[in-house]
PDB file of N, CA and C in Angstrom:
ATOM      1  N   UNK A   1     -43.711  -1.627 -33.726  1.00  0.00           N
ATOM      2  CA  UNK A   1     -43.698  -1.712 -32.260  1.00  0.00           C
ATOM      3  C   UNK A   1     -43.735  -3.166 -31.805  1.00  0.00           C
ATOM      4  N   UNK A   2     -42.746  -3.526 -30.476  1.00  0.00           N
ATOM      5  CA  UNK A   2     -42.818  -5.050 -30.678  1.00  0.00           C
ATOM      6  C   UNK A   2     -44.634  -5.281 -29.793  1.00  0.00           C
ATOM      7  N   UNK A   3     -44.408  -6.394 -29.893  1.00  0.00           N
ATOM      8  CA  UNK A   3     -46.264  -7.296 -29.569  1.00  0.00           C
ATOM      9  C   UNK A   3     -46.009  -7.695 -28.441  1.00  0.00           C
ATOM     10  N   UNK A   4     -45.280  -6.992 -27.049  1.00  0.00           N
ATOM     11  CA  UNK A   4     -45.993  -7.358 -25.785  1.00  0.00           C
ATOM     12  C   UNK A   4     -46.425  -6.779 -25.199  1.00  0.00           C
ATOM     13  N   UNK A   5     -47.178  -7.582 -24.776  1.00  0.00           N
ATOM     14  CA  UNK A   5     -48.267  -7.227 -23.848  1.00  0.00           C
ATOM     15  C   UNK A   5     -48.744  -7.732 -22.907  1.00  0.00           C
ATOM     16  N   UNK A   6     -48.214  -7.208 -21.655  1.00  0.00           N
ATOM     17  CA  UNK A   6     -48.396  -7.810 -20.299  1.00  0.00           C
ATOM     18  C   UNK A   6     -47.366  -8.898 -20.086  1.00  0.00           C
ATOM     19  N   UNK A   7     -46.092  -8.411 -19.959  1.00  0.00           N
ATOM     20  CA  UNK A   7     -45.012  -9.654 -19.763  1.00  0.00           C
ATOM     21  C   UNK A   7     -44.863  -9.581 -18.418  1.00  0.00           C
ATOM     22  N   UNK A   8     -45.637 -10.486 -17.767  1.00  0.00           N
ATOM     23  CA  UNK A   8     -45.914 -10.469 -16.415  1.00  0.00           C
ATOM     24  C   UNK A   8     -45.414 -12.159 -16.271  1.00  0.00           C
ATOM     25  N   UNK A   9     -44.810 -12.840 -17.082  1.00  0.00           N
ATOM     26  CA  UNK A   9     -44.345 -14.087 -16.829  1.00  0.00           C
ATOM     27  C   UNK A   9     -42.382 -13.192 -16.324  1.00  0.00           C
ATOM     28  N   UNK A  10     -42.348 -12.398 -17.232  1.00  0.00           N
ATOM     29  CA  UNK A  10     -40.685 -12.228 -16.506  1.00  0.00           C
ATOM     30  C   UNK A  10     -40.514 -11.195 -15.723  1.00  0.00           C
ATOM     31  N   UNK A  11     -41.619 -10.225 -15.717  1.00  0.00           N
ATOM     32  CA  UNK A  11     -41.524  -9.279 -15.630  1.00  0.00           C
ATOM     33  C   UNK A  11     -42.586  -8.513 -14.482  1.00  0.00           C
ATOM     34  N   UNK A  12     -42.230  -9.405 -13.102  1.00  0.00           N
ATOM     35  CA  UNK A  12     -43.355  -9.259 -12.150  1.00  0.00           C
ATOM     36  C   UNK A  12     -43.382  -7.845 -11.809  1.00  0.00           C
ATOM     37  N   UNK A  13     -41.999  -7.154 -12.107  1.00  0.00           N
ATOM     38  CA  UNK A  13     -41.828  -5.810 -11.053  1.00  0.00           C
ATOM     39  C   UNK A  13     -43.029  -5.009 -11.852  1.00  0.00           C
ATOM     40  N   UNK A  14     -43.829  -4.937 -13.121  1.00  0.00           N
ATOM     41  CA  UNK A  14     -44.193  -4.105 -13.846  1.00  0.00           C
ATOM     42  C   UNK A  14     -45.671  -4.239 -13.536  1.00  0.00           C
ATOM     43  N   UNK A  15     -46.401  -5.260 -12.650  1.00  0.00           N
ATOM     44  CA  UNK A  15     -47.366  -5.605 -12.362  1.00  0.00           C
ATOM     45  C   UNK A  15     -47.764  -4.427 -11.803  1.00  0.00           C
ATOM     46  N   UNK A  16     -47.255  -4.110 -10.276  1.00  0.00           N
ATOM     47  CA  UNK A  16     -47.696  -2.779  -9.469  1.00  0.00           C
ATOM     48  C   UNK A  16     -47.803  -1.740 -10.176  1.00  0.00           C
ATOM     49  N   UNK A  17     -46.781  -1.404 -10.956  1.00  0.00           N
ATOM     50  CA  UNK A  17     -46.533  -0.366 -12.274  1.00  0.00           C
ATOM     51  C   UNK A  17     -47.693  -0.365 -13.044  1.00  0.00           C
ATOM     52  N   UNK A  18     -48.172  -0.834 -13.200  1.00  0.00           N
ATOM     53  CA  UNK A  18     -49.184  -1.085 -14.870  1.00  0.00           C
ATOM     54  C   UNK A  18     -50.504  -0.548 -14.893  1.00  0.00           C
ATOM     55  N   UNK A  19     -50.901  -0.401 -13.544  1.00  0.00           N
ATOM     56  CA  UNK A  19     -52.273   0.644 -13.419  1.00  0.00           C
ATOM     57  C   UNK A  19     -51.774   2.236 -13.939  1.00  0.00           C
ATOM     58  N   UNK A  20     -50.808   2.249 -12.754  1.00  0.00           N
ATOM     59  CA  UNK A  20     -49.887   3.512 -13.034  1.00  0.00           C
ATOM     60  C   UNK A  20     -49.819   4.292 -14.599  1.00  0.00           C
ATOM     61  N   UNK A  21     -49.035   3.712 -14.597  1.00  0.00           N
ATOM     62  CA  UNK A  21     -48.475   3.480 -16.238  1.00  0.00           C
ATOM     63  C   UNK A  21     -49.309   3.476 -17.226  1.00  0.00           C
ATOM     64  N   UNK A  22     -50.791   2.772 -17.309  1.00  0.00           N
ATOM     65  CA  UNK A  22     -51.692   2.668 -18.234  1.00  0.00           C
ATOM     66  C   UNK A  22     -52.607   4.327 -18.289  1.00  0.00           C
ATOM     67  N   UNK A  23     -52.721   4.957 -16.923  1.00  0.00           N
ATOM     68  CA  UNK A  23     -53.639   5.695 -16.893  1.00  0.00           C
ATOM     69  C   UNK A  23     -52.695   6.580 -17.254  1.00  0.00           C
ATOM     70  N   UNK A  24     -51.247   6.726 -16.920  1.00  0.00           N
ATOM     71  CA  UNK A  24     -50.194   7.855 -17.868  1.00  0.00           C
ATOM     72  C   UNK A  24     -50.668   8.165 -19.081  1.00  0.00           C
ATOM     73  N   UNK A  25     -50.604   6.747 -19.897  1.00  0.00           N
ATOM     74  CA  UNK A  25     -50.475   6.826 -21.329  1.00  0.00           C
ATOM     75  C   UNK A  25     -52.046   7.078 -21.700  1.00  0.00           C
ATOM     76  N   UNK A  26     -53.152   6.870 -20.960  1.00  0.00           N
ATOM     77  CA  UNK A  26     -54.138   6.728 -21.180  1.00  0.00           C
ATOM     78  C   UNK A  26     -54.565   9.376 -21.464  1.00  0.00           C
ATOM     79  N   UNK A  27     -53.718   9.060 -20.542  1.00  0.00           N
ATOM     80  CA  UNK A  27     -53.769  10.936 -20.179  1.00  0.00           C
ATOM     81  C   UNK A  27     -52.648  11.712 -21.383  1.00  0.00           C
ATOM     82  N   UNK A  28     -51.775  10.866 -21.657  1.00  0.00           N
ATOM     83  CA  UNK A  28     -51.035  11.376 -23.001  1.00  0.00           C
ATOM     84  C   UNK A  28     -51.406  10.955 -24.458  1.00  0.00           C
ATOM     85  N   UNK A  29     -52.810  10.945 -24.565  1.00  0.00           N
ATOM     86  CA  UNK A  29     -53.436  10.066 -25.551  1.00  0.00           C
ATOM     87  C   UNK A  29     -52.565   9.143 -26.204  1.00  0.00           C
ATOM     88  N   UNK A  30     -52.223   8.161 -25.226  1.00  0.00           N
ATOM     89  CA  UNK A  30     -51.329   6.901 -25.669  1.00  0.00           C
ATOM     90  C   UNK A  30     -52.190   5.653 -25.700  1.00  0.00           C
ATOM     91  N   UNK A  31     -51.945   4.843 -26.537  1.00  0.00           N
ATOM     92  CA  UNK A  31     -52.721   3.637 -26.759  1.00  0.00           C
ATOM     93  C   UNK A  31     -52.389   2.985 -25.494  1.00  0.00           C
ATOM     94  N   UNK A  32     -53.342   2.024 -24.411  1.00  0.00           N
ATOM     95  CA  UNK A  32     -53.130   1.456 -23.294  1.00  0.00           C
ATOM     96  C   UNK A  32     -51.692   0.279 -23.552  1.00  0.00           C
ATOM     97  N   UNK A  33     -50.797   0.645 -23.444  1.00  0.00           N
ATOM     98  CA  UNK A  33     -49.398  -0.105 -23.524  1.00  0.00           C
ATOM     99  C   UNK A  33     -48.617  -0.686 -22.005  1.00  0.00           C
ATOM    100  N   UNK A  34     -49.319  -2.086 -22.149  1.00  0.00           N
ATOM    101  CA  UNK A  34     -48.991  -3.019 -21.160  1.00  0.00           C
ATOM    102  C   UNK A  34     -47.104  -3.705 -21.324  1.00  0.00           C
ATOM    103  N   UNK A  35     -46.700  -2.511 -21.809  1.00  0.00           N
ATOM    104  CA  UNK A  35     -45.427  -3.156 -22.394  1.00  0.00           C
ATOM    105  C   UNK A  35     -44.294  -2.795 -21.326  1.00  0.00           C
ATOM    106  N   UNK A  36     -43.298  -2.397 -21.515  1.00  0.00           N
ATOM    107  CA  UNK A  36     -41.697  -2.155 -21.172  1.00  0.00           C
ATOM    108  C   UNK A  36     -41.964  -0.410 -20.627  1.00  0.00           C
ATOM    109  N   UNK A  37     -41.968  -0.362 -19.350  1.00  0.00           N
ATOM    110  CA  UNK A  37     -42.394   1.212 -18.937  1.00  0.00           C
ATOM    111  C   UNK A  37     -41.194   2.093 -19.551  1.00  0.00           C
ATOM    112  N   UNK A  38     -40.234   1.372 -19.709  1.00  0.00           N
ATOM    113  CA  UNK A  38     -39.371   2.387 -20.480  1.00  0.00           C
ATOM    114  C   UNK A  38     -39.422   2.923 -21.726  1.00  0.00           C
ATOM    115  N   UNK A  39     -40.074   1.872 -22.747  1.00  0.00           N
ATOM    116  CA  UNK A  39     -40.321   1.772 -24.179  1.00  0.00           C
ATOM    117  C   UNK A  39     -41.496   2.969 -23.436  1.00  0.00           C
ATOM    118  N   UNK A  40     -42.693   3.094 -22.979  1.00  0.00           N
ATOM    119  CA  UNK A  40     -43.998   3.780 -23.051  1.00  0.00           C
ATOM    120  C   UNK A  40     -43.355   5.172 -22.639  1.00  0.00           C
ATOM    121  N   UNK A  41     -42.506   5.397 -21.608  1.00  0.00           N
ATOM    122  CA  UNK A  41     -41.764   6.453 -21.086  1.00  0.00           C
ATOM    123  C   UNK A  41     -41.154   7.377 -22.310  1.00  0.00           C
ATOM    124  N   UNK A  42     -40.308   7.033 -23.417  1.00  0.00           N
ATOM    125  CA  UNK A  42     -39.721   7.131 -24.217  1.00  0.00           C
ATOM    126  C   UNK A  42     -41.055   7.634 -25.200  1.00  0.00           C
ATOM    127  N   UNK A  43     -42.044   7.375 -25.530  1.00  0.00           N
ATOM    128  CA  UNK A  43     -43.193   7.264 -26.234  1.00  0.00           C
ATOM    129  C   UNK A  43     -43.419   8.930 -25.404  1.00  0.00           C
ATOM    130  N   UNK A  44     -43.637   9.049 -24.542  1.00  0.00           N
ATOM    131  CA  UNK A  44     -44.119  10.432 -23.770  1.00  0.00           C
ATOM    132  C   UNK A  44     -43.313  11.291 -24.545  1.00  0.00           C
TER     133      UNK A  44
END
């Protein structure tokens, strides 16, 4: 799996997203993945 985490230098749109997104994966017993919502989406 690649190693980012929190690419909030290119990737401002994912900021608002990332609460969102964390408590998803957090409810699909997914490891908290600050990564590519598509990569975590795909993971579901």
């Amino acid at each position: 799996m690649a190693q980012k985490k929190r690419p909030v230098k290119s990737n401002k749109e994912t900021v608002p997203l990332e609460p969102v997104f964390i408590k998803r994966s957090l409810s699909k017993s997914i490891v908290p993945y600050s990564g590519t919502m598509e990569f975590g989406y795909l993971e579901t």
